[in-house]
N, C-alpha and C. Protein backbone atom coordinates (compact mmCIF):
# COMPACT_ATOMS: atom_id res chain seq x y z
N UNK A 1 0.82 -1.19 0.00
CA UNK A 1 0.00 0.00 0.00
C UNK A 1 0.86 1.26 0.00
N UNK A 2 1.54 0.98 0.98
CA UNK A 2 2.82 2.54 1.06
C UNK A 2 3.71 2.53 -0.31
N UNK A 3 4.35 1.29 -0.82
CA UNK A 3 4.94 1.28 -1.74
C UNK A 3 4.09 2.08 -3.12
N UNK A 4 3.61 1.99 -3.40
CA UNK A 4 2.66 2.42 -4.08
C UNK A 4 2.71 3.92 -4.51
N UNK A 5 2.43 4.73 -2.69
CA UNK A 5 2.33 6.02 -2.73
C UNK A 5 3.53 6.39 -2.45
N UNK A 6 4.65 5.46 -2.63
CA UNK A 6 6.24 6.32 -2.15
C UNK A 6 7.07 6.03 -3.47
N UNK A 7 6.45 5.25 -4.46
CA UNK A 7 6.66 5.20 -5.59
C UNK A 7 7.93 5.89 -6.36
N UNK A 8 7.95 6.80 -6.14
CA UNK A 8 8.97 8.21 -6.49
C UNK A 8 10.00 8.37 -5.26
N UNK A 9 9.85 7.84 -4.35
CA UNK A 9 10.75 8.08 -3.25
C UNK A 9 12.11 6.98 -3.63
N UNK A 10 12.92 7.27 -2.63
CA UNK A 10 13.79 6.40 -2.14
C UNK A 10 13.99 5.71 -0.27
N UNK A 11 13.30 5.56 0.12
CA UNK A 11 13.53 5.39 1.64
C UNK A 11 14.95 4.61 1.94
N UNK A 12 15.22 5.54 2.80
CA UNK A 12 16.27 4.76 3.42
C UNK A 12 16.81 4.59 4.49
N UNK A 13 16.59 3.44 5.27
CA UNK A 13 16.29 2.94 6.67
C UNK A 13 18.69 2.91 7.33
N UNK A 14 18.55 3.83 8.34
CA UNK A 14 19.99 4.38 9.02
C UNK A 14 19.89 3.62 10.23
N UNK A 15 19.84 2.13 10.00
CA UNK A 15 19.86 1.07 11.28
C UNK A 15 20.17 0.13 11.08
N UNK A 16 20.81 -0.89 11.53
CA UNK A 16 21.34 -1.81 11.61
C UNK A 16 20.62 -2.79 12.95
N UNK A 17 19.23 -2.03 12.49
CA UNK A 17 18.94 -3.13 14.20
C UNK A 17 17.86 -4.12 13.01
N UNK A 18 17.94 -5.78 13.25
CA UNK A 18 17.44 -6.58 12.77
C UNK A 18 15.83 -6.36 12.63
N UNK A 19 15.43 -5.99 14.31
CA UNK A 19 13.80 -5.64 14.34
C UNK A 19 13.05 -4.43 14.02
N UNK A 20 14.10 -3.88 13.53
CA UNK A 20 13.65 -2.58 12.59
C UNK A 20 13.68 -2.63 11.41
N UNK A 21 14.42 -3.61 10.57
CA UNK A 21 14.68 -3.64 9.51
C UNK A 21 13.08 -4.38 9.01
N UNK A 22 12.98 -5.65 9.70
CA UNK A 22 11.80 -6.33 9.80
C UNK A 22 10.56 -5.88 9.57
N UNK A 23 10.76 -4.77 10.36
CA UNK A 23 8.84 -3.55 10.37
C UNK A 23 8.90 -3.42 9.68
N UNK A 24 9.84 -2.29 9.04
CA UNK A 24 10.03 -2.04 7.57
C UNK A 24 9.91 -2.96 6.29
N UNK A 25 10.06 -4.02 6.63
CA UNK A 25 9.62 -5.46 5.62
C UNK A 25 8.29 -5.50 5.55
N UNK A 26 7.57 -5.98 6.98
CA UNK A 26 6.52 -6.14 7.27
C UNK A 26 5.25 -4.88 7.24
N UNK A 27 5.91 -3.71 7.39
CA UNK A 27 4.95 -2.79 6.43
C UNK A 27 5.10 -2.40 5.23
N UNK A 28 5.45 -3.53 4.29
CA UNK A 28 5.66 -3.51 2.86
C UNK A 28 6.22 -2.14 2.27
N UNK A 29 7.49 -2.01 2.62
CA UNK A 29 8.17 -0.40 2.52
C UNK A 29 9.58 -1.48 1.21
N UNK A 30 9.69 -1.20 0.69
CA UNK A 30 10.98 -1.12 -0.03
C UNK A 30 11.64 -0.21 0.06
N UNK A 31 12.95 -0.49 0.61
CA UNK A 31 14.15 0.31 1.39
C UNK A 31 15.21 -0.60 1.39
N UNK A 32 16.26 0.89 1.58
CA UNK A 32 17.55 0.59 1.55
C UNK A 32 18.09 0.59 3.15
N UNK A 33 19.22 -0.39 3.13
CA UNK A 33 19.69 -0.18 4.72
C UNK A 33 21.31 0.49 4.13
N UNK A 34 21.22 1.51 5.08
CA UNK A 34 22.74 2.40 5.24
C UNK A 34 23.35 2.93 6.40
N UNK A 35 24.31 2.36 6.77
CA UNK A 35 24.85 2.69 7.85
C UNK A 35 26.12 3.73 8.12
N UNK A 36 26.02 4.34 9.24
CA UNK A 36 27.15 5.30 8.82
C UNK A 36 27.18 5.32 10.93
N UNK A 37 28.90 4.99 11.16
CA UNK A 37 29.14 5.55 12.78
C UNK A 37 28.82 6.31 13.10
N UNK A 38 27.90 6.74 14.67
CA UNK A 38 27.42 7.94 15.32
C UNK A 38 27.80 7.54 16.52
N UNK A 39 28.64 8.69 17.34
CA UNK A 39 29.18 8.46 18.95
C UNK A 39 27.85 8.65 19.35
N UNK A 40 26.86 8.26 20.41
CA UNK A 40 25.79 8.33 20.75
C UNK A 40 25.95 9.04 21.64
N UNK A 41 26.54 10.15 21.92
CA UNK A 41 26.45 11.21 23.10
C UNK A 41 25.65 12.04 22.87
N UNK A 42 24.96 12.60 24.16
CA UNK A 42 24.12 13.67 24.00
C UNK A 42 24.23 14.64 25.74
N UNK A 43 24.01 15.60 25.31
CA UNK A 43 24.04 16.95 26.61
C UNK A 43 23.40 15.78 27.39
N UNK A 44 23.88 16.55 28.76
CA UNK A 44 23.61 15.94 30.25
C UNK A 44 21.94 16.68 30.79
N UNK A 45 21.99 18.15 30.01
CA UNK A 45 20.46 18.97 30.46
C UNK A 45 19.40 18.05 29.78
N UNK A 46 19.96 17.25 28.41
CA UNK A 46 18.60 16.59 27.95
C UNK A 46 17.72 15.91 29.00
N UNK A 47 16.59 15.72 28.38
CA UNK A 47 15.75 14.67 29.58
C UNK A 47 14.38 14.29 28.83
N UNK A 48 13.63 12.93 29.28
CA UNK A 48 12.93 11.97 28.53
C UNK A 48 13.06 11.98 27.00
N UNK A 49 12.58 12.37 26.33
CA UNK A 49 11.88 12.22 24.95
C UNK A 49 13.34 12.90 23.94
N UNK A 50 14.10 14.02 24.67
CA UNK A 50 14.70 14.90 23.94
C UNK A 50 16.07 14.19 24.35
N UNK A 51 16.14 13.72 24.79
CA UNK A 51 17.10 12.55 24.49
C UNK A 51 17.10 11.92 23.13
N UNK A 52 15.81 11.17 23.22
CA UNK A 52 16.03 10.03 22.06
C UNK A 52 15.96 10.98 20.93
N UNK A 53 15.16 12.04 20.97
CA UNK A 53 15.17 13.08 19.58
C UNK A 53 16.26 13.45 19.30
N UNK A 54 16.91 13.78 20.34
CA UNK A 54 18.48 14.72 19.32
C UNK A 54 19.27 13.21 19.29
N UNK A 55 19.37 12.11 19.49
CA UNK A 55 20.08 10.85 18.96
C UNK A 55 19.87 10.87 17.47
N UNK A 56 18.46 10.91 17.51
CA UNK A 56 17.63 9.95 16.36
C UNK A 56 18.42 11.42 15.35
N UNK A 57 17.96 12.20 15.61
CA UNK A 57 18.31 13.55 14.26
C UNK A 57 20.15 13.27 14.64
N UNK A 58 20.61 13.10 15.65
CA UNK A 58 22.49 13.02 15.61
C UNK A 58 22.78 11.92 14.26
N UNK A 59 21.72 10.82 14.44
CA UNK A 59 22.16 9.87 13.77
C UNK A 59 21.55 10.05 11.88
N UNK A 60 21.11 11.14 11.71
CA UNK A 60 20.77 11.19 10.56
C UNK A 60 21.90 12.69 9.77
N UNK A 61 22.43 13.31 10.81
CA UNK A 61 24.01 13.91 10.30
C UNK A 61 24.45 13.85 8.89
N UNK A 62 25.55 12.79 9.86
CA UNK A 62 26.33 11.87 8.47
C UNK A 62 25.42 11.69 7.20
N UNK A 63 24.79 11.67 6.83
CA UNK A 63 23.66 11.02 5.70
C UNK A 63 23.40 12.96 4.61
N UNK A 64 23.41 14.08 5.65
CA UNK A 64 22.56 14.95 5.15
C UNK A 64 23.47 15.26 3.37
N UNK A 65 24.94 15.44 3.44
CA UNK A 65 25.45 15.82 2.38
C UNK A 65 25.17 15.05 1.26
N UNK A 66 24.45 13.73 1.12
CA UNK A 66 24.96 12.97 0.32
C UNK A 66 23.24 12.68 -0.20
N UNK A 67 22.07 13.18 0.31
CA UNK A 67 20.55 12.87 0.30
C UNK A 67 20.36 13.64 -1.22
N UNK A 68 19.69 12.63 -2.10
CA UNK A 68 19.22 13.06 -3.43
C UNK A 68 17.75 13.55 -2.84
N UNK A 69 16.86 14.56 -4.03
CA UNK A 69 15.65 15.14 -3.82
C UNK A 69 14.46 13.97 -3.05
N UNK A 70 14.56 12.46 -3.81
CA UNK A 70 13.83 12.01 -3.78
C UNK A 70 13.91 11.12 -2.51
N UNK A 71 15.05 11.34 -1.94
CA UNK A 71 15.27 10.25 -0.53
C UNK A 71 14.57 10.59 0.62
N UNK A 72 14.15 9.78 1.47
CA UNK A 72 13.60 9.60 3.11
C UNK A 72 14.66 9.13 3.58
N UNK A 73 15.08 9.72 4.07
CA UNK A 73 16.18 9.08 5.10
C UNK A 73 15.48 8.74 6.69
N UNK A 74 15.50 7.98 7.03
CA UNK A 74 14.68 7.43 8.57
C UNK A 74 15.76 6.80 9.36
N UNK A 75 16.37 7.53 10.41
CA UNK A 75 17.25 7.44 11.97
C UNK A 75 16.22 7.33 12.66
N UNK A 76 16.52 6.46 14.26
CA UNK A 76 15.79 5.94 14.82
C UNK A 76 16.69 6.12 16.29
N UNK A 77 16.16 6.07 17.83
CA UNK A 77 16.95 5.76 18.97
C UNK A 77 15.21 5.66 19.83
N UNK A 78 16.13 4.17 20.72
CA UNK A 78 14.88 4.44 21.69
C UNK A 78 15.68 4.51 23.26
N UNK A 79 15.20 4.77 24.35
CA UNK A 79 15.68 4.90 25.85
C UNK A 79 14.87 4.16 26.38
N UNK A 80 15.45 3.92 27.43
CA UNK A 80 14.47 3.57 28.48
C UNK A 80 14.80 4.56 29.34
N UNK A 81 13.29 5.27 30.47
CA UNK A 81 13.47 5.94 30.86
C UNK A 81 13.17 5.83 32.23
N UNK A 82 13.85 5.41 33.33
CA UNK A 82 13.50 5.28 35.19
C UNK A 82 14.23 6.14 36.13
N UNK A 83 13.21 6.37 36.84
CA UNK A 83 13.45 7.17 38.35
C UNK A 83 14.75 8.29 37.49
N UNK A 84 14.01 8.99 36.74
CA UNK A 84 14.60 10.06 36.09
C UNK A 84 15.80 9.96 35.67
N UNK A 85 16.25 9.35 34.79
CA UNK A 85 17.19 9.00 34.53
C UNK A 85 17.22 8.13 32.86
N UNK A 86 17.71 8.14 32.02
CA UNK A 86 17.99 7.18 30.30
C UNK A 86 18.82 5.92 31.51
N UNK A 87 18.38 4.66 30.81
CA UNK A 87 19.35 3.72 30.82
C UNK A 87 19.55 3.27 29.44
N UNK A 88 21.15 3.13 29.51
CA UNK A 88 21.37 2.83 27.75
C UNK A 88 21.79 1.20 27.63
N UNK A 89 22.65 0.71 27.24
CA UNK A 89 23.15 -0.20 26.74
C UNK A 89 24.16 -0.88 27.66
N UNK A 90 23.59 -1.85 28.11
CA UNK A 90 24.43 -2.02 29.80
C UNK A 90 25.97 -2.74 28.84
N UNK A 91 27.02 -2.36 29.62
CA UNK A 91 28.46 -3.01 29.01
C UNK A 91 29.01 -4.63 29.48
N UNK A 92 28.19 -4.78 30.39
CA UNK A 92 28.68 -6.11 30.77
C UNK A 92 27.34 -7.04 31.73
N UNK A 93 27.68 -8.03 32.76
CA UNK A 93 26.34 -8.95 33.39
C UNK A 93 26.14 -8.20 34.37
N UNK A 94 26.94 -7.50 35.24
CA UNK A 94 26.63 -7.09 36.22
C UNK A 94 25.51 -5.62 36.19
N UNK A 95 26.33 -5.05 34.99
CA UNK A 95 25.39 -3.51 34.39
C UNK A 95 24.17 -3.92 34.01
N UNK A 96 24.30 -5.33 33.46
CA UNK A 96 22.50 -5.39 32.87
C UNK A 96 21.74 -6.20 33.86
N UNK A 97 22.66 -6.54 35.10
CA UNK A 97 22.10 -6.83 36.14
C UNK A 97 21.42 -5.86 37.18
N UNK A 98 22.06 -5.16 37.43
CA UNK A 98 21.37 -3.95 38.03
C UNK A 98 20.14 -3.22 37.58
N UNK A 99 20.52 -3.11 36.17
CA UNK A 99 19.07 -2.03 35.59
C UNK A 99 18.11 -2.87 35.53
N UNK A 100 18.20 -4.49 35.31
CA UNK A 100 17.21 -4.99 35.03
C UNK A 100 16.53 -5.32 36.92
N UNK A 101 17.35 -5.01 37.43
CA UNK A 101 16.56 -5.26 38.90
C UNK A 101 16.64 -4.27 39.37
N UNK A 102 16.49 -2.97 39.09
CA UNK A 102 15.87 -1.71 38.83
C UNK A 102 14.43 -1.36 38.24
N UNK A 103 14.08 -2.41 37.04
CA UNK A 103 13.20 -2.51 36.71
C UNK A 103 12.20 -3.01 37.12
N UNK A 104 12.73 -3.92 37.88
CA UNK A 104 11.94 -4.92 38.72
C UNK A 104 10.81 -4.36 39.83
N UNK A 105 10.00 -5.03 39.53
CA UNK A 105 8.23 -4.49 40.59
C UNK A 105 8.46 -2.90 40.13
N UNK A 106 8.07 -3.00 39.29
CA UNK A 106 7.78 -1.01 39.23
C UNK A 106 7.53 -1.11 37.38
N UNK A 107 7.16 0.11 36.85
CA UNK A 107 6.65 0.66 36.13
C UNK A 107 7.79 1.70 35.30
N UNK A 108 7.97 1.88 34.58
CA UNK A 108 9.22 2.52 33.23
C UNK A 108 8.49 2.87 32.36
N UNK A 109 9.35 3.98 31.33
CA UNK A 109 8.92 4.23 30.34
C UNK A 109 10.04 3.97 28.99
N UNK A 110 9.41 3.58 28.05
CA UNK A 110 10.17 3.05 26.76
C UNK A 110 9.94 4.53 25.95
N UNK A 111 10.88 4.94 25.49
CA UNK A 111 10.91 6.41 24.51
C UNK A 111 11.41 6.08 22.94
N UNK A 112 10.57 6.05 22.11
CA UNK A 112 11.41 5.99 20.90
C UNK A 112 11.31 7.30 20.02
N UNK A 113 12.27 7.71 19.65
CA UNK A 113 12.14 8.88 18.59
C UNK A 113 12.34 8.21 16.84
N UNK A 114 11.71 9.23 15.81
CA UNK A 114 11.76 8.52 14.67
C UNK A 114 11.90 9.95 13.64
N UNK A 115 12.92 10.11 13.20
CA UNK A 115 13.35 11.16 12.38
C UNK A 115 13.52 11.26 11.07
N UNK A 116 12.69 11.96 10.51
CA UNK A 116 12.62 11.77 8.68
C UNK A 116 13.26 12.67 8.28
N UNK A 117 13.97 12.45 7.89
CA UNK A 117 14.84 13.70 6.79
C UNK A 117 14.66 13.47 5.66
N UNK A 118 14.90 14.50 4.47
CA UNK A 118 14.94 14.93 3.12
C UNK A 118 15.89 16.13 3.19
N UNK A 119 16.06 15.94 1.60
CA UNK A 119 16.49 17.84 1.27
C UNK A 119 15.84 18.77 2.07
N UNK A 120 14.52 18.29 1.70
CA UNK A 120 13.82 19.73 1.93
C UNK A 120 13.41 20.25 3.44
N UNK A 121 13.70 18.85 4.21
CA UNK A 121 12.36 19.19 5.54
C UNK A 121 13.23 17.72 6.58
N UNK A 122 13.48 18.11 7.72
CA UNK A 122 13.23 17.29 8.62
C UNK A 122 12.36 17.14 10.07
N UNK A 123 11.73 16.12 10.03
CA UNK A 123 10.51 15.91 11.26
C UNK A 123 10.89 14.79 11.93
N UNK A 124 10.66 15.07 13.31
CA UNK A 124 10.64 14.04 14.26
C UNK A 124 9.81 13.64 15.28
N UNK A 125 9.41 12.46 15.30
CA UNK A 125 8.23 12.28 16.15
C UNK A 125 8.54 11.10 17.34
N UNK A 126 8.07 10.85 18.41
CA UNK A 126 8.46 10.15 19.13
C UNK A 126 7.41 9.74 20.19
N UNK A 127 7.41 8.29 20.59
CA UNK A 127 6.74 7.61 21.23
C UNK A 127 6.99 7.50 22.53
N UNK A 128 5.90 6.70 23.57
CA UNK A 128 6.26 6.53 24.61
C UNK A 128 4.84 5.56 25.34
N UNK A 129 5.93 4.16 25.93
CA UNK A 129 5.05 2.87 26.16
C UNK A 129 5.36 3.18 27.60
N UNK A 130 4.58 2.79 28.89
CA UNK A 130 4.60 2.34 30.01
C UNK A 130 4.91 1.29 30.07
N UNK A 131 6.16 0.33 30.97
CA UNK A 131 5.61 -0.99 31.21
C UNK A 131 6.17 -1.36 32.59
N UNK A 132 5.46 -2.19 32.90
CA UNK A 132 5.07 -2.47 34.38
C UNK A 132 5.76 -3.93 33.99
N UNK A 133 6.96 -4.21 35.27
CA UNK A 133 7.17 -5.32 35.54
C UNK A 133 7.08 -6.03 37.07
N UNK A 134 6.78 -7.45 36.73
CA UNK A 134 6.34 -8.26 38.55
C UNK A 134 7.74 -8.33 39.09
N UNK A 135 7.92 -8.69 40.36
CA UNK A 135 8.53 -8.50 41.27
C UNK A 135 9.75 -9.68 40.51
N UNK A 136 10.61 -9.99 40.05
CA UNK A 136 12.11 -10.07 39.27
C UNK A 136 12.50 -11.06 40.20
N UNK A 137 13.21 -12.40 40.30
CA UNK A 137 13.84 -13.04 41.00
C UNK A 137 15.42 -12.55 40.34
N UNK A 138 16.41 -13.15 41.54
CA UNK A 138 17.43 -12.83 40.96
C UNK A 138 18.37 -14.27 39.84
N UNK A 139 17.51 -15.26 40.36
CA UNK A 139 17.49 -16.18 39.31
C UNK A 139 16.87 -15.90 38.15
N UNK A 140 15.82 -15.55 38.03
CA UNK A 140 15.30 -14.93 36.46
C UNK A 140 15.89 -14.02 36.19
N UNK A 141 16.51 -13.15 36.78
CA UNK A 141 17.29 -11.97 35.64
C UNK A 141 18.79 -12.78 35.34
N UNK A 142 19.47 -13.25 36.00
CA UNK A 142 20.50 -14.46 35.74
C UNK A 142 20.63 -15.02 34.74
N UNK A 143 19.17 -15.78 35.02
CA UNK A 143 18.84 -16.68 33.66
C UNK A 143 18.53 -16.17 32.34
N UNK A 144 18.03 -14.74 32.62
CA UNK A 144 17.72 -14.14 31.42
C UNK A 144 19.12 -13.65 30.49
N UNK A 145 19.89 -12.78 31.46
CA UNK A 145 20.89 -12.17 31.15
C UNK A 145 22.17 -13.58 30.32
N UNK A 146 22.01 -14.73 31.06
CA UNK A 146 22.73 -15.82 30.34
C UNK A 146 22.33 -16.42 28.99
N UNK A 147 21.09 -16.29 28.73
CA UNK A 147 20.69 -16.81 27.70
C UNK A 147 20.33 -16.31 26.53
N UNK A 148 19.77 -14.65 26.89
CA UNK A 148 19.64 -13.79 25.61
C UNK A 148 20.32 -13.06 25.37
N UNK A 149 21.43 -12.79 26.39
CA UNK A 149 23.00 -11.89 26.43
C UNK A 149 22.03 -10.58 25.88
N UNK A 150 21.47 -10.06 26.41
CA UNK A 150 20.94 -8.19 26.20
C UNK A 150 21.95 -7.05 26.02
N UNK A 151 22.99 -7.56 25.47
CA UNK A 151 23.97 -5.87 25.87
C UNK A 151 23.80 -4.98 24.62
N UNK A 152 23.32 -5.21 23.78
CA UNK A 152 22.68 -4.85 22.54
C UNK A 152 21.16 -3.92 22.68
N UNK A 153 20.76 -3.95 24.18
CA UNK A 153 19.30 -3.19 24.46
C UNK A 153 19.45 -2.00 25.23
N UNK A 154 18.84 -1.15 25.13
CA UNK A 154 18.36 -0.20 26.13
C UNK A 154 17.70 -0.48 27.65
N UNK A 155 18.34 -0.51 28.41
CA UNK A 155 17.72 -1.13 29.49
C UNK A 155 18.03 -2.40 29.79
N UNK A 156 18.77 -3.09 28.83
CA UNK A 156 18.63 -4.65 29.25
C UNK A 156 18.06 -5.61 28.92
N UNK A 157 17.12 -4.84 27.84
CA UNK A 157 15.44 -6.14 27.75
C UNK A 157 15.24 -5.93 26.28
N UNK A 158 14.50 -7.03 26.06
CA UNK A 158 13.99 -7.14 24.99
C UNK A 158 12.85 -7.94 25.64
N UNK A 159 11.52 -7.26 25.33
CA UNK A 159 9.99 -7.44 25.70
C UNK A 159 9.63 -8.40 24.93
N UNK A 160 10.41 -8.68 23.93
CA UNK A 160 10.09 -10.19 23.17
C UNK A 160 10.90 -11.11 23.55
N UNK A 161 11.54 -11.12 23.94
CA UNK A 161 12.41 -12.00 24.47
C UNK A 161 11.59 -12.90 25.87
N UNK A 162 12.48 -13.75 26.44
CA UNK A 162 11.95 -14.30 27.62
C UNK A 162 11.60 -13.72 28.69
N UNK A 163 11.96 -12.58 29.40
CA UNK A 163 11.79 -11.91 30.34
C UNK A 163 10.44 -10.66 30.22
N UNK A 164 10.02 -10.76 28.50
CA UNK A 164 9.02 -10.21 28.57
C UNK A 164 7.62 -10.85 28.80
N UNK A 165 8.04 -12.00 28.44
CA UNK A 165 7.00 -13.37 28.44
C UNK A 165 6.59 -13.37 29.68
N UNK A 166 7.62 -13.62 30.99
CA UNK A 166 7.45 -14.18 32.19
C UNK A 166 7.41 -12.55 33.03
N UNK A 167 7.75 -11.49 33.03
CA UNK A 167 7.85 -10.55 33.41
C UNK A 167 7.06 -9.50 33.49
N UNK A 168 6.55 -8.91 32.25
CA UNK A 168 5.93 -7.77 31.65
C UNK A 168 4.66 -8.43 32.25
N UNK A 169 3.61 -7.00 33.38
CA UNK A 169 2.67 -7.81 33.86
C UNK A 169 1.32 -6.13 32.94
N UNK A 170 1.83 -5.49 32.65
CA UNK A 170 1.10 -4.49 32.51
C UNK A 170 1.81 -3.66 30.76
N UNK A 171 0.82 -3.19 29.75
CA UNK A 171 1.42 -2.48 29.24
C UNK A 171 0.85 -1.46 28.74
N UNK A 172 1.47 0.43 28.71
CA UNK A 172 0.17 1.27 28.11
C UNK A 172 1.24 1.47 26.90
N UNK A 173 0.40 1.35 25.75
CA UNK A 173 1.01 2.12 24.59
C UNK A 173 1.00 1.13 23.79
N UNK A 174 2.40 1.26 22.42
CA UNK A 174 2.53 0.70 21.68
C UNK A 174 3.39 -0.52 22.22
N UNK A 175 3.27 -2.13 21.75
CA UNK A 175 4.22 -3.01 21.94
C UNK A 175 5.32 -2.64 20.71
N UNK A 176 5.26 -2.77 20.05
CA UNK A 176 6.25 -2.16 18.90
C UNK A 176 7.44 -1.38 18.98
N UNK A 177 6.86 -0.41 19.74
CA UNK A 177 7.58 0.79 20.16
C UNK A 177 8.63 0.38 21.23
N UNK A 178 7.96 -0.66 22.12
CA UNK A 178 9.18 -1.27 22.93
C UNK A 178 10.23 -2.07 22.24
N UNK A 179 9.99 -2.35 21.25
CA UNK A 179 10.71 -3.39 20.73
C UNK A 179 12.08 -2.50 19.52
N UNK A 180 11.64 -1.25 19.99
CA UNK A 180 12.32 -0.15 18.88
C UNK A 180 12.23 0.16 17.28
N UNK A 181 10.17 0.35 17.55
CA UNK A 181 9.83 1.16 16.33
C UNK A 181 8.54 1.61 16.42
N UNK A 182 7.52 2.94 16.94
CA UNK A 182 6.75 2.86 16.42
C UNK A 182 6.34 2.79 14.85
N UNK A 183 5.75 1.58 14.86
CA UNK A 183 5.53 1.23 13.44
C UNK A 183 4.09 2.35 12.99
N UNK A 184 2.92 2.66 14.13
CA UNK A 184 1.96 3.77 13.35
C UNK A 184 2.49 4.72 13.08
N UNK A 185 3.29 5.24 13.71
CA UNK A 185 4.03 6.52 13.56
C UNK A 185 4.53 6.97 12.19
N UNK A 186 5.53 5.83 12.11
CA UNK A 186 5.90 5.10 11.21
C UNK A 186 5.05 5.37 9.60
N UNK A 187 3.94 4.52 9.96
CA UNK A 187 3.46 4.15 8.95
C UNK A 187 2.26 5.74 8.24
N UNK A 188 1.94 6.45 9.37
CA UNK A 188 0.98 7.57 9.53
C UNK A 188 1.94 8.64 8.82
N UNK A 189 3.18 9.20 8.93
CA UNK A 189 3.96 10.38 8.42
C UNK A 189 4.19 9.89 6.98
N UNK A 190 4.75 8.29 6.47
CA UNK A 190 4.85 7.87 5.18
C UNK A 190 4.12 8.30 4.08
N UNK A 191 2.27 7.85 4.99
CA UNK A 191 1.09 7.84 4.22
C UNK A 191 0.86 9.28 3.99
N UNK A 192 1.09 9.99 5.11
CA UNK A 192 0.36 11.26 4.56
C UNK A 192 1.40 12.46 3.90
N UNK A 193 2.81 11.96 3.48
CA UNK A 193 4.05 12.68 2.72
C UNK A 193 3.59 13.39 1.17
């Protein structure tokens, strides 16, 4: 359906994350994947949402010199966001041990930003899921952390993964969006371009 009306476009998806690439499959988008290094730093004043926004536009930079008329360029970052604070990408078992029993019996927010660039115009829009997790053994985060190795997540988790199965007792928003994409978002700025 989108293909259709993007006909004349070029989209081109600035991620290298497997389950993004996927949406983008699965909402019948024909696209290119292009990657280009971004240090993921951002100011210390940022906070919730404007975090993941100035990532998502940091990470669409590199790309601006080189964008023909007809390209979408689409950068992406999501956070997790607790007791005021981003947790990013834990570096080792013990880091993704902590946040994930941080997470534990309480309620978080998942932030994703989604940034369209062109020549002409860039927009960014960004999401935000609640999710509520049950009270965490320290054997289940153990077990989790051994078997799906998370150092690749925001927070630690992947909500599709096992720990979302047995864990996740509550959710407001998009599931998608946890998983790092709102796909309506997504699919709503495409349609109406």
């Amino acid at each position: 359906m989108l293909n259709e009306k993007l006909k004349n476009h070029n989209i081109i998806l600035a991620s290298g994350s497997p389950r993004r690439q996927l949406f983008f499959k699965e909402l019948g988008l024909d696209f290119e994947v292009r990657l280009k290094p971004v240090r993921e730093d951002y100011p210390t004043r940022l906070k919730h949402f404007e975090i993941s926004d100035y990532l998502a536009q940091l990470k669409a930079l590199p790309f601006k010199e080189e964008l023909n008329d007809n390209d979408i360029l689409i950068t992406s970052d999501t956070i997790v966001w607790h007791n005021g604070k981003a947790l990013g990408k834990p570096k080792d078992h013990s880091e993704a041990f902590a946040m994930i029993e941080s997470l534990s019996n309480t309620t978080h927010e998942v932030i994703t930003s989604v940034c369209f660039t062109t020549t002409k115009f860039q927009k960014t829009l960004n999401d935000t899921t609640k999710v509520s997790f049950k009270n965490l053994t320290n054997e289940e985060i153990n077990y989790y952390i051994e078997t799906c190795k998370p150092f690749d997540k925001a927070g630690a988790y992947g909500i599709q993964e096992w720990i979302g199965q047995i864990g996740v007792t509550k959710l407001e928003g998009s599931y998608f969006n946890v998983m790092g994409l709102p796909t309506h978002l997504v699919y709503k700025v495409l349609n109406n371009l």
